[in-house]
C-alpha atoms as a PDB file:
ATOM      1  CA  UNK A   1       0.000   0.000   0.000  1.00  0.00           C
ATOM      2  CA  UNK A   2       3.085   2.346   0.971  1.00  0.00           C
ATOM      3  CA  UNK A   3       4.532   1.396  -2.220  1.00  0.00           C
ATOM      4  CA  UNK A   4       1.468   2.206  -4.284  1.00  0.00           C
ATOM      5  CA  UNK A   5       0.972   5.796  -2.615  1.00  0.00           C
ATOM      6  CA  UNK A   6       4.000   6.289  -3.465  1.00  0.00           C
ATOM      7  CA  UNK A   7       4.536   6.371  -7.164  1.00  0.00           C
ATOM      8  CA  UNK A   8       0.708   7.862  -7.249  1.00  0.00           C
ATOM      9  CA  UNK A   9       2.737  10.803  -5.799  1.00  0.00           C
ATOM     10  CA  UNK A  10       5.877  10.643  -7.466  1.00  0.00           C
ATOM     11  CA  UNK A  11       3.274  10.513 -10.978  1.00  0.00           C
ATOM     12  CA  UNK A  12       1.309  13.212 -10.116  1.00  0.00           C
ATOM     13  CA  UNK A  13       4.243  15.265  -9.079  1.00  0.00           C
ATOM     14  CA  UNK A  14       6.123  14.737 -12.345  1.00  0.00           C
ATOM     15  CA  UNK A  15       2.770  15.228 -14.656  1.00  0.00           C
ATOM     16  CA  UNK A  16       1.710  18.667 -13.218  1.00  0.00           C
ATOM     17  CA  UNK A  17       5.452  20.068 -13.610  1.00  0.00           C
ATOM     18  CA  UNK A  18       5.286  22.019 -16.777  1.00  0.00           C
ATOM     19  CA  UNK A  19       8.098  24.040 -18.708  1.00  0.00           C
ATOM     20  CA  UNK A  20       7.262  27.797 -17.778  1.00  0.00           C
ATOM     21  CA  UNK A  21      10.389  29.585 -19.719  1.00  0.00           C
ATOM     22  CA  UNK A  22      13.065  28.642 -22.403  1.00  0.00           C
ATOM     23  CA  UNK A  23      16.304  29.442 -20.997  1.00  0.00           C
ATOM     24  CA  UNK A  24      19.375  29.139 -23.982  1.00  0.00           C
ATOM     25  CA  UNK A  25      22.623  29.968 -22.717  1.00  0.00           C
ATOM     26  CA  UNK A  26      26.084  30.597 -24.646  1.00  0.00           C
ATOM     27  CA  UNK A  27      29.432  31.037 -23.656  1.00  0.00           C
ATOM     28  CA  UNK A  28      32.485  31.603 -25.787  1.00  0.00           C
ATOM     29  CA  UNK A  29      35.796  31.971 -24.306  1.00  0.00           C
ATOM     30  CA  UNK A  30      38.868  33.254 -25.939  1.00  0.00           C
ATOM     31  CA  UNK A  31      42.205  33.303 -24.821  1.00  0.00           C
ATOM     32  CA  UNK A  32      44.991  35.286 -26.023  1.00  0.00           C
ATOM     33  CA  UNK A  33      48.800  35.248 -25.065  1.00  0.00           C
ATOM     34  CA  UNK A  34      50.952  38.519 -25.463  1.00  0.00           C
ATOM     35  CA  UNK A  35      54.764  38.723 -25.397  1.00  0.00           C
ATOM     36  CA  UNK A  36      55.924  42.369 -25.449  1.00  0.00           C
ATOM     37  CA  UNK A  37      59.316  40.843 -24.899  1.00  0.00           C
ATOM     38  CA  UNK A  38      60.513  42.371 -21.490  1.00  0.00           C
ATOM     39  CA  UNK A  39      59.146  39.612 -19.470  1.00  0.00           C
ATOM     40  CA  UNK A  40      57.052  36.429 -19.449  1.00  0.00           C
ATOM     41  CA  UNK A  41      54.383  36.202 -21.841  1.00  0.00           C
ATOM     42  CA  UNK A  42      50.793  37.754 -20.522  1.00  0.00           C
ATOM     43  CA  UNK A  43      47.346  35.436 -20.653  1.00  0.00           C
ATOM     44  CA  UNK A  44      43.993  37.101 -20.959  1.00  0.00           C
ATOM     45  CA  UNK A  45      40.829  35.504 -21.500  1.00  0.00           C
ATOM     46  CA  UNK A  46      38.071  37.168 -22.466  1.00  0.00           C
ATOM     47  CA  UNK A  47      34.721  35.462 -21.389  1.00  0.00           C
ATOM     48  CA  UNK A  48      31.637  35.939 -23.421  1.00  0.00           C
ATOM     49  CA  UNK A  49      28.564  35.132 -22.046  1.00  0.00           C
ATOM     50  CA  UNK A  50      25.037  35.569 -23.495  1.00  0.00           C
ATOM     51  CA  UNK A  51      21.313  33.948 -21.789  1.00  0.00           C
ATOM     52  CA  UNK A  52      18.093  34.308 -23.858  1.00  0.00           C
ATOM     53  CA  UNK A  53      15.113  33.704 -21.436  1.00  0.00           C
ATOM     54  CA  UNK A  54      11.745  33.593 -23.266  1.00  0.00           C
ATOM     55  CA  UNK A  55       8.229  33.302 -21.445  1.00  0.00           C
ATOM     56  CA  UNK A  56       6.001  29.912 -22.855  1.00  0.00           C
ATOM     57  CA  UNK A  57       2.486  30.922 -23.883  1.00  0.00           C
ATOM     58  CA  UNK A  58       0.317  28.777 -26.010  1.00  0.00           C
ATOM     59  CA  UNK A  59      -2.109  29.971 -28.499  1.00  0.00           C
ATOM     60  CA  UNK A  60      -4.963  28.250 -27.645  1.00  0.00           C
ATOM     61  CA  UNK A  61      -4.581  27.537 -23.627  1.00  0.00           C
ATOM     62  CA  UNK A  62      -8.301  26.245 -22.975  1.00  0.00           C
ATOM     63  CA  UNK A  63      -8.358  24.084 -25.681  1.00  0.00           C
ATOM     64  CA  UNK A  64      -8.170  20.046 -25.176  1.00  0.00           C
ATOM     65  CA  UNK A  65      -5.897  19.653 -28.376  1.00  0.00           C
ATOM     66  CA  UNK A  66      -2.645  17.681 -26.908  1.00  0.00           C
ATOM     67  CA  UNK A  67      -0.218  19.564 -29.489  1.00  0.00           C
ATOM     68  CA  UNK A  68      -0.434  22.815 -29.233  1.00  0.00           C
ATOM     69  CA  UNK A  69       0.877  25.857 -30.738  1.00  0.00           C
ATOM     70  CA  UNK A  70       3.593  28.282 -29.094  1.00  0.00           C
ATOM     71  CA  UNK A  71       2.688  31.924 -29.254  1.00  0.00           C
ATOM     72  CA  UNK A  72       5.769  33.830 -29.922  1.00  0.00           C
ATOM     73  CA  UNK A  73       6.588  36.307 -26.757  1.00  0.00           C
ATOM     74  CA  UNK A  74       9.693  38.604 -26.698  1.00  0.00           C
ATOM     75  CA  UNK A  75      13.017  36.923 -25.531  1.00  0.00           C
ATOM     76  CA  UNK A  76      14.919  38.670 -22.807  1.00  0.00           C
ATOM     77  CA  UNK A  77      18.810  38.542 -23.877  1.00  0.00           C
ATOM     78  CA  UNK A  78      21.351  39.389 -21.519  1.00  0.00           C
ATOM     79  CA  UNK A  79      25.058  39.685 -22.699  1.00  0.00           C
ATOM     80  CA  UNK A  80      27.999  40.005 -19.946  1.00  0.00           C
ATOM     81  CA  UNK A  81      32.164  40.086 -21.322  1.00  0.00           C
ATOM     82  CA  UNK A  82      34.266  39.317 -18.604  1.00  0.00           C
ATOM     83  CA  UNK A  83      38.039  39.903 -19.101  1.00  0.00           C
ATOM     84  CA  UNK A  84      40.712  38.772 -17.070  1.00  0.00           C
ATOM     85  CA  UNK A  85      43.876  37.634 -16.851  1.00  0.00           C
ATOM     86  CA  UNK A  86      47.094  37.970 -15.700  1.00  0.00           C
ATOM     87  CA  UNK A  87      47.989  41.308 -13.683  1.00  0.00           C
ATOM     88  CA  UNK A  88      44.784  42.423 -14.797  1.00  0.00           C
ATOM     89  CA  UNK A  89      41.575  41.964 -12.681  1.00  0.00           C
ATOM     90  CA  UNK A  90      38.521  39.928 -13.482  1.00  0.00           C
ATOM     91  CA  UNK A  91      35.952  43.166 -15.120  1.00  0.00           C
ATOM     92  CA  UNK A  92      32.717  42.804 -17.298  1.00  0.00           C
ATOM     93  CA  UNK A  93      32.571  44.761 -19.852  1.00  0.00           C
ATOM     94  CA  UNK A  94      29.524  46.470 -20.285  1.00  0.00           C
ATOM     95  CA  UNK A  95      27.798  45.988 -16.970  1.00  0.00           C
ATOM     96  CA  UNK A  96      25.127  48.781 -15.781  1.00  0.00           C
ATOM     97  CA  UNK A  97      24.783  49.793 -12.828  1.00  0.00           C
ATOM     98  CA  UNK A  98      22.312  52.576 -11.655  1.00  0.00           C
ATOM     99  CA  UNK A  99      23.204  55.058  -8.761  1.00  0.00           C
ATOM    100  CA  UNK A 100      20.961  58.281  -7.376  1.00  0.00           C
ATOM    101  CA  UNK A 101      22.387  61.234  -6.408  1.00  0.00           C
ATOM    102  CA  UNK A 102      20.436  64.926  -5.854  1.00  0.00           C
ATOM    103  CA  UNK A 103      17.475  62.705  -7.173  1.00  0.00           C
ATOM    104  CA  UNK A 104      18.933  62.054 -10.251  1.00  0.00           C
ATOM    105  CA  UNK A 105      19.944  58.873 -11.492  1.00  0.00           C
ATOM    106  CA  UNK A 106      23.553  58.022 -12.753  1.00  0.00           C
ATOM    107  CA  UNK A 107      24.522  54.938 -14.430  1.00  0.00           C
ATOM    108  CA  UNK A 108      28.212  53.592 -14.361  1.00  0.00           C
ATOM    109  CA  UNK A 109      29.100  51.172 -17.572  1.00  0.00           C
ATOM    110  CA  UNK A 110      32.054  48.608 -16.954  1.00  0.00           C
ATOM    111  CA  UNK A 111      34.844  49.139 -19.026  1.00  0.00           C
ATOM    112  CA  UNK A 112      38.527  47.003 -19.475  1.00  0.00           C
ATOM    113  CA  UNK A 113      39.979  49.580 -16.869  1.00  0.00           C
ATOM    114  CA  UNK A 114      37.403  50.682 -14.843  1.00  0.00           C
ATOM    115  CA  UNK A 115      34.093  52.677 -15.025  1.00  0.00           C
ATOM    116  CA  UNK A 116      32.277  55.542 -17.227  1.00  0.00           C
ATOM    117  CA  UNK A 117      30.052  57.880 -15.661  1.00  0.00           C
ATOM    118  CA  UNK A 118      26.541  58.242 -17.297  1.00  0.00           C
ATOM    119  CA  UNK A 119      23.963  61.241 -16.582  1.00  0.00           C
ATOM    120  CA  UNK A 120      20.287  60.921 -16.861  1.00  0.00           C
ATOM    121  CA  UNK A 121      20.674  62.420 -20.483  1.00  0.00           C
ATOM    122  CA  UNK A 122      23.412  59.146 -21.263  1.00  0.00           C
ATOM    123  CA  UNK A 123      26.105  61.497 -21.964  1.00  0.00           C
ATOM    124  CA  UNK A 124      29.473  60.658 -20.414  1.00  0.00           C
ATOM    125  CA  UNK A 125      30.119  62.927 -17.169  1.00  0.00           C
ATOM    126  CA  UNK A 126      33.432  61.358 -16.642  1.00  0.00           C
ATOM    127  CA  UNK A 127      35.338  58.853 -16.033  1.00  0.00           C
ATOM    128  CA  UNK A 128      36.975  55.905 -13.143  1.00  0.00           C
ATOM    129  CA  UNK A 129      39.910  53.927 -13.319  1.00  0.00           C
ATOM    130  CA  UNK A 130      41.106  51.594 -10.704  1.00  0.00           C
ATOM    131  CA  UNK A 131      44.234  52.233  -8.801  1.00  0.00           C
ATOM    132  CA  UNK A 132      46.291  49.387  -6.847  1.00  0.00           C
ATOM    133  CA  UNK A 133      44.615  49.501  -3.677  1.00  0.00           C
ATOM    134  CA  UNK A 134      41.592  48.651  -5.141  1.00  0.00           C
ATOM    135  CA  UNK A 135      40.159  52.527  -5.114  1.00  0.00           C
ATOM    136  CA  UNK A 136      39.613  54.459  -8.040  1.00  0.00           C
ATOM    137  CA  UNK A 137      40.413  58.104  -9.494  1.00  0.00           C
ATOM    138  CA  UNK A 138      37.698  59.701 -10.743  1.00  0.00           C
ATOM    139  CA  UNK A 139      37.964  62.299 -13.150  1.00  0.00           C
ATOM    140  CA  UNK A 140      35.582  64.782 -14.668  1.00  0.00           C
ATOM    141  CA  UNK A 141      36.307  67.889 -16.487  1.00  0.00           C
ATOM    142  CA  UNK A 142      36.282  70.290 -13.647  1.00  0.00           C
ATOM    143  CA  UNK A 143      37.849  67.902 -11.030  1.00  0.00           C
ATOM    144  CA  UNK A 144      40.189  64.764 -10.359  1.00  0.00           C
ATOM    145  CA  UNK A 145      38.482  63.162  -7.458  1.00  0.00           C
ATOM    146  CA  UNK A 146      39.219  59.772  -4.969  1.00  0.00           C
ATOM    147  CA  UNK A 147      36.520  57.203  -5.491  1.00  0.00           C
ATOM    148  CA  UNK A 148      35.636  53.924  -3.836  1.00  0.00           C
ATOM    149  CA  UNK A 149      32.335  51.447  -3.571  1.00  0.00           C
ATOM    150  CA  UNK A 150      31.567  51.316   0.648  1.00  0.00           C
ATOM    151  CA  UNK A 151      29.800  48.223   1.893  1.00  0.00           C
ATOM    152  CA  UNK A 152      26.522  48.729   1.052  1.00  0.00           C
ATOM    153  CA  UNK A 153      27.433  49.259  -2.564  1.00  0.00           C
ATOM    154  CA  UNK A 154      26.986  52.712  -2.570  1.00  0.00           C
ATOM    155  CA  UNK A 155      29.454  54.803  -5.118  1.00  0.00           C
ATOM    156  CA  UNK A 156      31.632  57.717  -2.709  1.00  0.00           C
ATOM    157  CA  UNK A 157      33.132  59.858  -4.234  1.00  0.00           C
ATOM    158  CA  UNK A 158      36.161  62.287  -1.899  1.00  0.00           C
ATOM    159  CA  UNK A 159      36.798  65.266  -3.494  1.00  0.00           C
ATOM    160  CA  UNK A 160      39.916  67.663  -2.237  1.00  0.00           C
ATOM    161  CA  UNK A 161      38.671  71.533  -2.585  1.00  0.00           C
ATOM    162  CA  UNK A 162      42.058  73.559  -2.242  1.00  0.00           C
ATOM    163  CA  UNK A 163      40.368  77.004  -1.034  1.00  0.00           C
ATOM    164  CA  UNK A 164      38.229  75.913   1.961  1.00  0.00           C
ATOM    165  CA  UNK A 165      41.534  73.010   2.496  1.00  0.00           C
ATOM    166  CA  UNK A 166      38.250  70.380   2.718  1.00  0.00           C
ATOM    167  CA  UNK A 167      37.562  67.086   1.768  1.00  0.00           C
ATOM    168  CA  UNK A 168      33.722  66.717   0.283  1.00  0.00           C
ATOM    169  CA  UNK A 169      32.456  63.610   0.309  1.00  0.00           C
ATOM    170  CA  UNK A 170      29.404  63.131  -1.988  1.00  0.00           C
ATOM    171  CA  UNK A 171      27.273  59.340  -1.932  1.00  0.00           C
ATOM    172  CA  UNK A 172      25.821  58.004  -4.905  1.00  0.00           C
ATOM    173  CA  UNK A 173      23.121  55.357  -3.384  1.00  0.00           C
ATOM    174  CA  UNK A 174      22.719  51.990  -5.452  1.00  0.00           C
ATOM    175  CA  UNK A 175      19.488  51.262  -7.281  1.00  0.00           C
ATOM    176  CA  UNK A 176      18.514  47.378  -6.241  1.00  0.00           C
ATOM    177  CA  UNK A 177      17.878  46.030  -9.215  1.00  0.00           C
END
């Protein structure tokens, strides 16, 4: 009797589970060696990776056909490069990230060495690069700043103003996503 409840649930449980979402997912990896002849040849691999998720809806839904047809819904692509190799630090390419500040939002967009700076207009308000110690120097045209992510995620951004002999700090909060 055990036995016999058993694969009535195990039956049921695999009958009623029904593909929601077509998920197709890509990678290409490349990998390129450089010798610029002063020391040991340099690896990078650049990672390519792309997911296309697309939402399931059939045409007729009531209907008691068993075959039936798909009705086409958008696909959802996402695309991430990820470089990284050696002396250089794992970055994707391309990756947004949304910030407010003054009730504006800013977007940063991941780039080989760091970070541009986007306003809500998507022109380029300046730019971050990565220094050693895992900061970055943010520069604009007015103003070479000292930049860092805190632990929250948030985007500061030290400034040095030479008249008042001042540090300002302005905070960019993260948009959850």
């Amino acid at each position: 009797m055990k036995k016999l409840i058993t694969m009535m649930v195990l039956t049921l449980g695999f009958t009623l589970n029904a593909q929601n979402t077509n998920v197709t997912k890509e990678t290409k990896t490349t990998t390129v060696t450089v010798d610029d002849g002063t020391t040991e040849p340099k690896k990078i691999v650049k990672t390519q990776k792309t997911e296309a998720v697309q939402d399931i809806e059939l045409k007729n839904a009531e209907s008691r056909a068993l075959n039936k047809d798909i009705k086409p819904t958008p696909v959802k692509v996402t695309e991430t490069t990820t470089v990284a190799g050696d002396y250089i630090p794992p970055t994707e390419i391309g990756k947004k990230i949304s910030y407010i500040y003054d009730d504006r939002t800013y977007t940063l967009v991941a780039d080989k060495t760091g970070y541009h700076i986007m306003n809500p207009a998507n022109k380029d308000v300046g730019v971050m690069r990565r220094t050693s110690n895992n900061n970055y120097i943010y520069r604009t045209k007015d103003k070479i700043s000292v930049s860092y992510f805190d632990a929250q995620g948030n985007l500061v951004i030290e400034t040095y103003d030479d008249k008042s002999d001042n540090i300002t700090i302005e905070r960019y909060t993260r948009v959850k996503q």
